[in-house]
PDB file of N, CA and C in Angstrom:
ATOM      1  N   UNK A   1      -4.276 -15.330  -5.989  1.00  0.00           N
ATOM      2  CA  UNK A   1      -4.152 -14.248  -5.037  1.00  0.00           C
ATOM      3  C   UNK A   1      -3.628 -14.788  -3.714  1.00  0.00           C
ATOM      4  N   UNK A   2      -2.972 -13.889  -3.167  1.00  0.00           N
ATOM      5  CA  UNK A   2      -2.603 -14.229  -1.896  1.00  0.00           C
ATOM      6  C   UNK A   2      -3.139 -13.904  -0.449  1.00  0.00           C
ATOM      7  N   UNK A   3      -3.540 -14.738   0.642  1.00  0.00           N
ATOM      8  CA  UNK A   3      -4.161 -13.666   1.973  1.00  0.00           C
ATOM      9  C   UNK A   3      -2.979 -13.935   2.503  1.00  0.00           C
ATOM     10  N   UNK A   4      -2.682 -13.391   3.369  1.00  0.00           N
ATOM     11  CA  UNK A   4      -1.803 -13.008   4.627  1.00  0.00           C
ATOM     12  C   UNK A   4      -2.945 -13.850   6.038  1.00  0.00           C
ATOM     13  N   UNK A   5      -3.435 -13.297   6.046  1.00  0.00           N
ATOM     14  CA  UNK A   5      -4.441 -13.511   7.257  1.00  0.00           C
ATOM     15  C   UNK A   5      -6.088 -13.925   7.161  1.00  0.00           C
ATOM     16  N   UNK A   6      -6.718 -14.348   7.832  1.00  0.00           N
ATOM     17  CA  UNK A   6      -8.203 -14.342   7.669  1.00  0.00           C
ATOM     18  C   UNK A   6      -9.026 -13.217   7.596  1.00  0.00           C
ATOM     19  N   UNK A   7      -7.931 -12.195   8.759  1.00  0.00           N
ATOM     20  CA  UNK A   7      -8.791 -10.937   8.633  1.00  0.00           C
ATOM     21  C   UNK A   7      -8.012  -9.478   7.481  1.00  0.00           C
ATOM     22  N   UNK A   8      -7.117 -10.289   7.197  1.00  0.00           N
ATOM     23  CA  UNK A   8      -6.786  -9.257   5.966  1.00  0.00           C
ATOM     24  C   UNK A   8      -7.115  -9.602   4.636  1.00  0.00           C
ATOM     25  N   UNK A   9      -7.525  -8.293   3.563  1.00  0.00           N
ATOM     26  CA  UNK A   9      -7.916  -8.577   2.735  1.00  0.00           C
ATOM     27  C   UNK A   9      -7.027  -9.451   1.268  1.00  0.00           C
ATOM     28  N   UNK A  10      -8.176  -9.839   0.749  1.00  0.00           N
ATOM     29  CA  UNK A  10      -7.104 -10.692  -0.488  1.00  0.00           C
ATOM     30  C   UNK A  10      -6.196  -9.267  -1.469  1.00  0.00           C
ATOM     31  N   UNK A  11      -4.972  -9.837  -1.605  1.00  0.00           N
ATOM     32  CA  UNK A  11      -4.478  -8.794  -2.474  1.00  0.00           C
ATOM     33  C   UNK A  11      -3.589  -9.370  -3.297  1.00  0.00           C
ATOM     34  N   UNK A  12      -3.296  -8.719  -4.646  1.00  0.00           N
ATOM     35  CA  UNK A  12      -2.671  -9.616  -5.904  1.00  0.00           C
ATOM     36  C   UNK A  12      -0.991  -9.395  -6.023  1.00  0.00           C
ATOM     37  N   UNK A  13      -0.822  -8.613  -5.238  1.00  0.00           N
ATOM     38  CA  UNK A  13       0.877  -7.900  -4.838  1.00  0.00           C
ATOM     39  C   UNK A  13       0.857  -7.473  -3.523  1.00  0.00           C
ATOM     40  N   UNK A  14       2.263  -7.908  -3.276  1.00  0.00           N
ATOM     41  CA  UNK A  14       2.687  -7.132  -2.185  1.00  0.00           C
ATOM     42  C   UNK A  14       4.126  -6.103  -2.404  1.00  0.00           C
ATOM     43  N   UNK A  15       4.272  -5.140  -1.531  1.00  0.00           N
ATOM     44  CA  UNK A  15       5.330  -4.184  -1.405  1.00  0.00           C
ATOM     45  C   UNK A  15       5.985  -4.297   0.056  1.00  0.00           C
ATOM     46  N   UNK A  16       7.161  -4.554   0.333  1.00  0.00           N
ATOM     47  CA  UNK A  16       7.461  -4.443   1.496  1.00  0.00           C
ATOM     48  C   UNK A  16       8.652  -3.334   1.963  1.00  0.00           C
ATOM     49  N   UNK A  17       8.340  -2.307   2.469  1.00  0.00           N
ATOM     50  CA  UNK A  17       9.079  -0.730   2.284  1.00  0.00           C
ATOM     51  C   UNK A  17       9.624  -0.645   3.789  1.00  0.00           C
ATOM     52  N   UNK A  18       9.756  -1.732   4.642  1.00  0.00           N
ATOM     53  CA  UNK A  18       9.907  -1.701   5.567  1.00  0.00           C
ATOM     54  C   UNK A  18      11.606  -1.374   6.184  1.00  0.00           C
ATOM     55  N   UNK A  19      11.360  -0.119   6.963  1.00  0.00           N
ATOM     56  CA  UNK A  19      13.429   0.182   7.188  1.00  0.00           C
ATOM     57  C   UNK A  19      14.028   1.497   6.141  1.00  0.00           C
ATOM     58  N   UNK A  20      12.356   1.534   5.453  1.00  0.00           N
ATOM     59  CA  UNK A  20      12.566   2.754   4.773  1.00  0.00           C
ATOM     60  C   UNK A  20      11.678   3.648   5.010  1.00  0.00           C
ATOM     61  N   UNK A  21      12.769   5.384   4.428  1.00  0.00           N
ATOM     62  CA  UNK A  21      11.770   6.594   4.965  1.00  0.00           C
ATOM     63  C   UNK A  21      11.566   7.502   3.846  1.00  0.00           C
ATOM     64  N   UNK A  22      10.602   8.453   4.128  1.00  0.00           N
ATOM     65  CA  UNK A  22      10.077   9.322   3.288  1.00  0.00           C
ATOM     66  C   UNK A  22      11.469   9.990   2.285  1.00  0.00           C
ATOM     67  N   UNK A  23      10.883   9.877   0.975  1.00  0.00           N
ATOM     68  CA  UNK A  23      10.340   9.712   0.050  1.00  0.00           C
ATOM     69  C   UNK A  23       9.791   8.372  -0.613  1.00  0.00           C
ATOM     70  N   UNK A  24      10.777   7.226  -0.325  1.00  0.00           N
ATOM     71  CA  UNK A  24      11.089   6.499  -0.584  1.00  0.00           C
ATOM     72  C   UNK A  24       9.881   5.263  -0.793  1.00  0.00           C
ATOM     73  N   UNK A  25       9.232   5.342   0.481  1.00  0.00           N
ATOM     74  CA  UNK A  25       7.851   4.512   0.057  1.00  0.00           C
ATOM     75  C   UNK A  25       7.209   4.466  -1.044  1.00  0.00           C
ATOM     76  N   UNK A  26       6.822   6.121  -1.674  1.00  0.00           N
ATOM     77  CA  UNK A  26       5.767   6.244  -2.058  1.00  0.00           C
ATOM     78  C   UNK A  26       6.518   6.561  -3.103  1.00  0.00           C
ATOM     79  N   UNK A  27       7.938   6.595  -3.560  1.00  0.00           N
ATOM     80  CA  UNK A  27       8.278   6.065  -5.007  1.00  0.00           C
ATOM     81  C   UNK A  27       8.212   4.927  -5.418  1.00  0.00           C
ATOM     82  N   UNK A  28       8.580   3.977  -4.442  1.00  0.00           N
ATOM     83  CA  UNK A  28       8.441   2.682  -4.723  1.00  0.00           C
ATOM     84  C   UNK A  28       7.836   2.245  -5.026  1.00  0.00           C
ATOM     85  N   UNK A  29       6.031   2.841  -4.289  1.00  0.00           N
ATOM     86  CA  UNK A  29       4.489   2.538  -5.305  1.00  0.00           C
ATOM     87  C   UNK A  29       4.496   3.066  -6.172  1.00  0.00           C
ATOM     88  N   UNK A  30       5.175   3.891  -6.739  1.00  0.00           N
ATOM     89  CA  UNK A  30       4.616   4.541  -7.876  1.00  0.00           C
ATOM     90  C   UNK A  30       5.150   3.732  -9.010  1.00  0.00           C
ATOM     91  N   UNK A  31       6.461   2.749  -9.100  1.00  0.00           N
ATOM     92  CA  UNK A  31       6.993   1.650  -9.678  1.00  0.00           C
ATOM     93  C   UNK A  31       6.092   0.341  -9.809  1.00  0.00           C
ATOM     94  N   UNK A  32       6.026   0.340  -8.650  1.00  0.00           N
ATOM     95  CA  UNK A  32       5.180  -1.122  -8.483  1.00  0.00           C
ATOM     96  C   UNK A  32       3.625  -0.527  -9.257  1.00  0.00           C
ATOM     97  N   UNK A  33       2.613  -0.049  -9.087  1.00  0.00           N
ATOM     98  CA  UNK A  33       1.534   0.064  -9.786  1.00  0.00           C
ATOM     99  C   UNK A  33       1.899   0.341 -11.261  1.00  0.00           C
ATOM    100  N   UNK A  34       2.701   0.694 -11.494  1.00  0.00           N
ATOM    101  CA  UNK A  34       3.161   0.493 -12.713  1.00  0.00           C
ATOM    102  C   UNK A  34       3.277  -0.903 -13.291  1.00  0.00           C
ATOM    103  N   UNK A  35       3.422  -1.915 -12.674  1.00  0.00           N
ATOM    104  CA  UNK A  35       3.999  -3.336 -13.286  1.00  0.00           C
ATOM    105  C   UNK A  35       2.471  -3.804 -12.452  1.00  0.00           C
ATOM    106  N   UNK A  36       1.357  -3.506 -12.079  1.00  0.00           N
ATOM    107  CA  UNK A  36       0.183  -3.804 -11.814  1.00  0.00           C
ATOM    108  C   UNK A  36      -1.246  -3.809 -12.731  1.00  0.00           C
ATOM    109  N   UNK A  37      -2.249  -4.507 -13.110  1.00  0.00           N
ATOM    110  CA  UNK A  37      -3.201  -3.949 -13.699  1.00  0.00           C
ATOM    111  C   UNK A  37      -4.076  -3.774 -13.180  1.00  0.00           C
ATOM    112  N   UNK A  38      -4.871  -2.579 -13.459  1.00  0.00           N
ATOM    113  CA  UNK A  38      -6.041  -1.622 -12.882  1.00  0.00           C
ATOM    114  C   UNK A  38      -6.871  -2.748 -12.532  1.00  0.00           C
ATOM    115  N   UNK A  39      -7.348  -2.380 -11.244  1.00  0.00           N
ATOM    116  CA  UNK A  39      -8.249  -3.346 -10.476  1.00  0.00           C
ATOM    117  C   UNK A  39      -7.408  -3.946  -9.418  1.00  0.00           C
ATOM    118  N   UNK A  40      -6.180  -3.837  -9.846  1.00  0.00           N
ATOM    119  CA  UNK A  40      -5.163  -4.978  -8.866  1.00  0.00           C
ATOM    120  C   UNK A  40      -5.736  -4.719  -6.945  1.00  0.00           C
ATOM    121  N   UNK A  41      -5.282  -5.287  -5.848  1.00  0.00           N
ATOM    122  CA  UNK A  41      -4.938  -5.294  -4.787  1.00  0.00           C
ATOM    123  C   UNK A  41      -3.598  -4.947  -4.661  1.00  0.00           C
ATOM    124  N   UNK A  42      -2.911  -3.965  -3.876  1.00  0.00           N
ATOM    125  CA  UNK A  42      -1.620  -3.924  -3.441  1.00  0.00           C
ATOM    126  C   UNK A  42      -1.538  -4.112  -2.124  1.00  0.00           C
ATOM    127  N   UNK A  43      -0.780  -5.020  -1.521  1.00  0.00           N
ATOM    128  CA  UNK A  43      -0.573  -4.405   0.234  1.00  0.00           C
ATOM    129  C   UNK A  43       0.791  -3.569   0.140  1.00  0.00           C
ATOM    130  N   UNK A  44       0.794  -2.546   0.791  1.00  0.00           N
ATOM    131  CA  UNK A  44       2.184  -2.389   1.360  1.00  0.00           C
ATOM    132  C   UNK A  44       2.181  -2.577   2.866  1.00  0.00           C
ATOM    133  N   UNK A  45       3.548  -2.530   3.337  1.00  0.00           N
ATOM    134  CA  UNK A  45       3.938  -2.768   4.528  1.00  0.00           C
ATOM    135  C   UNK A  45       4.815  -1.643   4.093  1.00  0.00           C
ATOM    136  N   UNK A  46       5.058  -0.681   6.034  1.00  0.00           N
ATOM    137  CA  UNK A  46       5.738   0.167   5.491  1.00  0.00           C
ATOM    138  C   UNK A  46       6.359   0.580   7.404  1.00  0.00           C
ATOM    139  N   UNK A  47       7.303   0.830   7.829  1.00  0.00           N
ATOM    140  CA  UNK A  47       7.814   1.349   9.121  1.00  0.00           C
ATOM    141  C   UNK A  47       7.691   2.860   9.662  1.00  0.00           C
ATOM    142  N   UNK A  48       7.482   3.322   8.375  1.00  0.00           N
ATOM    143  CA  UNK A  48       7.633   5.254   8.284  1.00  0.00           C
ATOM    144  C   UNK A  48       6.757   5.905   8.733  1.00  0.00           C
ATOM    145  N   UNK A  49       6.589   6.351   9.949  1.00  0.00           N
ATOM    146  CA  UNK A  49       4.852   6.639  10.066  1.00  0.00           C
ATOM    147  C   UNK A  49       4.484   7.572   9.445  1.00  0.00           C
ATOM    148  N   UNK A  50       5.443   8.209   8.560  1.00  0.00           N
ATOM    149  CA  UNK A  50       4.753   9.717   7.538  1.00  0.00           C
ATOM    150  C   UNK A  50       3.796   9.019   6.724  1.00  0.00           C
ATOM    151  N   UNK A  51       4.182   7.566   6.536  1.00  0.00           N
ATOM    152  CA  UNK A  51       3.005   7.037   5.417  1.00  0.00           C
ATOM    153  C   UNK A  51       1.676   7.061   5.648  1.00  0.00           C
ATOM    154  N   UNK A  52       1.403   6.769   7.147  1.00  0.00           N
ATOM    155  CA  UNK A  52      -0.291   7.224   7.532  1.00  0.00           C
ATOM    156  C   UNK A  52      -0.333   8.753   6.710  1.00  0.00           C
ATOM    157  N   UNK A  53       0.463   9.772   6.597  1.00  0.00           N
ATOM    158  CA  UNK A  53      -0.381  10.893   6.125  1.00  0.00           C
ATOM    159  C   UNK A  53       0.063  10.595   4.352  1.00  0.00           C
ATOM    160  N   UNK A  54       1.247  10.049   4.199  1.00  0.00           N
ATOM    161  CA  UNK A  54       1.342  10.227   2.357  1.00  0.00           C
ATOM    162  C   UNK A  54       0.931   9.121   1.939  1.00  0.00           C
ATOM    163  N   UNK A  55       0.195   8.012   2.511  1.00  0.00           N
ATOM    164  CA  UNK A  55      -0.806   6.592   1.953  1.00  0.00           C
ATOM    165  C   UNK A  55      -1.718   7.638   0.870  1.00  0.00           C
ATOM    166  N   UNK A  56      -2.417   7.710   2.081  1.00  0.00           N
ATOM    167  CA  UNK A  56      -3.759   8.346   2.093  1.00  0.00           C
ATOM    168  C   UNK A  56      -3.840   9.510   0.744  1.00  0.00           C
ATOM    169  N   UNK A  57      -2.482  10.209   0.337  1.00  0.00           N
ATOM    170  CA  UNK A  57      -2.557  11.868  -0.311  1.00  0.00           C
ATOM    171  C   UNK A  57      -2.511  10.802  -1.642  1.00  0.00           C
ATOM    172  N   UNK A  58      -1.493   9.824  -1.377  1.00  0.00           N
ATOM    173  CA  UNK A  58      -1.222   9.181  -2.864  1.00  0.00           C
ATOM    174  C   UNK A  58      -2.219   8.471  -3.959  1.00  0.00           C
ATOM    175  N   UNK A  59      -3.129   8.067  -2.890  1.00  0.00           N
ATOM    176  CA  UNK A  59      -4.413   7.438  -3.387  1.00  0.00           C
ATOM    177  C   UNK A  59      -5.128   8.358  -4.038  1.00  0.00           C
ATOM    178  N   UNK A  60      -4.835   9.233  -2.921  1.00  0.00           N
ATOM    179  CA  UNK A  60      -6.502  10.536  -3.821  1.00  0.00           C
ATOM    180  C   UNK A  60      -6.037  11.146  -4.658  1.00  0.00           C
ATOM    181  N   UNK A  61      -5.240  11.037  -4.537  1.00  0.00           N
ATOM    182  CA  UNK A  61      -4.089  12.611  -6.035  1.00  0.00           C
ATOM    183  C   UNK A  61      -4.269  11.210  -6.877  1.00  0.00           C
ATOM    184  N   UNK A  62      -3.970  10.141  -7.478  1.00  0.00           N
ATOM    185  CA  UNK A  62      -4.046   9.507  -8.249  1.00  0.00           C
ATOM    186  C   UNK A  62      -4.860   8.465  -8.756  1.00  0.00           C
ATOM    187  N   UNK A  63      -6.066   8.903  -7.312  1.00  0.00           N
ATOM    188  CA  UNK A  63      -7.529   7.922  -8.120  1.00  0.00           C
ATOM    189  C   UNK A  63      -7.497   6.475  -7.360  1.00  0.00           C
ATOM    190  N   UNK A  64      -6.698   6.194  -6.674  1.00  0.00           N
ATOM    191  CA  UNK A  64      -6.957   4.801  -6.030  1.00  0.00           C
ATOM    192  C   UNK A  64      -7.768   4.589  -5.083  1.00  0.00           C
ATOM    193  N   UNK A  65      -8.063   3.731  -4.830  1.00  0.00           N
ATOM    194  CA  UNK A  65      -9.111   3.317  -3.282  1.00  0.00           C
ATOM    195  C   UNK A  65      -8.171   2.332  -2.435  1.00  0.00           C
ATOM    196  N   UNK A  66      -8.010   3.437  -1.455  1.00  0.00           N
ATOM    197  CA  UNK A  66      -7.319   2.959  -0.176  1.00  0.00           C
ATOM    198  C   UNK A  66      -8.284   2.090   1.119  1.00  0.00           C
ATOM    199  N   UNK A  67      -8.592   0.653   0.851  1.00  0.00           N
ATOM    200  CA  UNK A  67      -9.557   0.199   1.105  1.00  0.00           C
ATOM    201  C   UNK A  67      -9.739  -0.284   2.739  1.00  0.00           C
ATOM    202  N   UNK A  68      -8.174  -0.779   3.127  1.00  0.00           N
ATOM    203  CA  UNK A  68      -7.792  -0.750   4.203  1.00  0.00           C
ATOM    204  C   UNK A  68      -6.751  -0.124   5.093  1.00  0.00           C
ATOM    205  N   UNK A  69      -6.207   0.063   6.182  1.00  0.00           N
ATOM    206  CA  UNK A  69      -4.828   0.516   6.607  1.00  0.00           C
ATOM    207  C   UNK A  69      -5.104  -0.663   8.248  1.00  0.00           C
ATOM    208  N   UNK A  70      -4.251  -0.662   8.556  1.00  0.00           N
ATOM    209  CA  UNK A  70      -3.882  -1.312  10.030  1.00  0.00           C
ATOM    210  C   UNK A  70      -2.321  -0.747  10.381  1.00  0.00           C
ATOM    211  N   UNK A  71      -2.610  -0.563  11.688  1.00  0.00           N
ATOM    212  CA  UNK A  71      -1.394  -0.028  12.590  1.00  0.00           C
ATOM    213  C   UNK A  71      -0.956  -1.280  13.590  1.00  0.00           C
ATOM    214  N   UNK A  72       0.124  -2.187  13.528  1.00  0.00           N
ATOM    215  CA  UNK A  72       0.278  -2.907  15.050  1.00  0.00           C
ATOM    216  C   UNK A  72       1.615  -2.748  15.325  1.00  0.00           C
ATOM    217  N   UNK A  73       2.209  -2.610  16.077  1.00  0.00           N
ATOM    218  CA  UNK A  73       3.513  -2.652  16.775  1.00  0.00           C
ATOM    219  C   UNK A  73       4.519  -1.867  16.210  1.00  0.00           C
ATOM    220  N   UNK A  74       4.124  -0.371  15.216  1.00  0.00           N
ATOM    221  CA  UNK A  74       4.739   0.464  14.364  1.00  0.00           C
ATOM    222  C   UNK A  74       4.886  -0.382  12.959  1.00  0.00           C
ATOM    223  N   UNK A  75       4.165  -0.983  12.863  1.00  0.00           N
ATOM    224  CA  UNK A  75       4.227  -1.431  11.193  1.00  0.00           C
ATOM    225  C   UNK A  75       2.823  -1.199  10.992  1.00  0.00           C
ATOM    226  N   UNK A  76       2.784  -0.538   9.484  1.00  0.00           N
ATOM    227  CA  UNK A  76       1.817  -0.002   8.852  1.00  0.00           C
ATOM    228  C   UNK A  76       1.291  -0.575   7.441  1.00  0.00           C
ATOM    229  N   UNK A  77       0.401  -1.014   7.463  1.00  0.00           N
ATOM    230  CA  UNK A  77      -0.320  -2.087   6.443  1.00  0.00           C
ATOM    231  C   UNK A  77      -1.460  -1.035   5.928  1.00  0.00           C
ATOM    232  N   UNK A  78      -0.919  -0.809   4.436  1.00  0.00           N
ATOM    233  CA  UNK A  78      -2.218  -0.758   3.231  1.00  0.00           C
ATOM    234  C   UNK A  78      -2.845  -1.178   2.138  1.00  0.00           C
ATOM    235  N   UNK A  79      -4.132  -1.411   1.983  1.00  0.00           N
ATOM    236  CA  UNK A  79      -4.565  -2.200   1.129  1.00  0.00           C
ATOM    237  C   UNK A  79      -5.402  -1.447  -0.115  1.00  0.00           C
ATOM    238  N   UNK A  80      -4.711  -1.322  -1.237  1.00  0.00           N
ATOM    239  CA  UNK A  80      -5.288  -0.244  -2.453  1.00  0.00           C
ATOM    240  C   UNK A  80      -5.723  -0.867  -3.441  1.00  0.00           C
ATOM    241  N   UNK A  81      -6.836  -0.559  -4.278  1.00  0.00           N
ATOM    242  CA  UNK A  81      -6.941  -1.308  -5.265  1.00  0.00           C
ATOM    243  C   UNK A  81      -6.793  -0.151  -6.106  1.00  0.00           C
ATOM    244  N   UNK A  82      -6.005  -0.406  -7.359  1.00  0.00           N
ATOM    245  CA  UNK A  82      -5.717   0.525  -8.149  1.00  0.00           C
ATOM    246  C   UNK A  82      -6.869   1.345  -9.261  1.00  0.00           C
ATOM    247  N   UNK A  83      -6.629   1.951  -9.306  1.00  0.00           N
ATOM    248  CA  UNK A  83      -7.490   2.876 -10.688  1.00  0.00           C
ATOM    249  C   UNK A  83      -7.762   2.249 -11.535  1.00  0.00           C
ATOM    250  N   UNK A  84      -9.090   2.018 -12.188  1.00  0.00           N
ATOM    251  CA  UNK A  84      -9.075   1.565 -13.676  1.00  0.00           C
ATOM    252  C   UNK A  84      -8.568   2.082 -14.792  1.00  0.00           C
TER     253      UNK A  84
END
C-alpha cells in the first residue's frame, strides 16, 4: 500500500482527475473500481469542485464509504473504500 502523507490515509490506488470537469471524474471512478477489489482504498485527486457534491452522491448511490475528503489550495482529495 501506499501513504502519501503521515496524515493521510493508507490507500491501495490512486486516481488523479486533476484539469478535469464534470462528468468526467466520476466516470473515471466508475472504471477504476472496476479494476479494484472490494475492500480496496481509492484516493482520488480531483480540481472540479462539483466533486465535493458528486464524491459524496457516488458513494451512497453505490454503497461505498467515503472515509475521508480534504480541501487545500482548490485540490480535492478522497479517500473510499469500496463495497464488498
Amino acid at each position: 500500500m501506499a501513504k502519501q502523507a503521515e496524515t493521510l490515509p493508507d490507500f491501495d490506488a490512486l486516481l488523479d482527475t486533476s484539469g478535469l470537469y464534470c462528468p468526467e471524474p466520476i466516470m473515471l471512478m466508475h472504471n477504476k473500481v472496476r479494476d479494484m477489489a472490494a475492500g480496496g482504498v481509492l484516493q482520488v485527486i480531483a480540481t472540479d469542485p462539483a466533486t465535493v457534491r458528486d464524491v459524496p452522491k457516488f458513494c451512497q448511490f453505490l454503497g461505498h464509504e467515503l472515509i475521508e475528503q480534504h480541501t487545500a489550495e482548490e485540490v480535492y482529495r478522497y479517500f473510499i473504500r469500496l463495497a464488498s
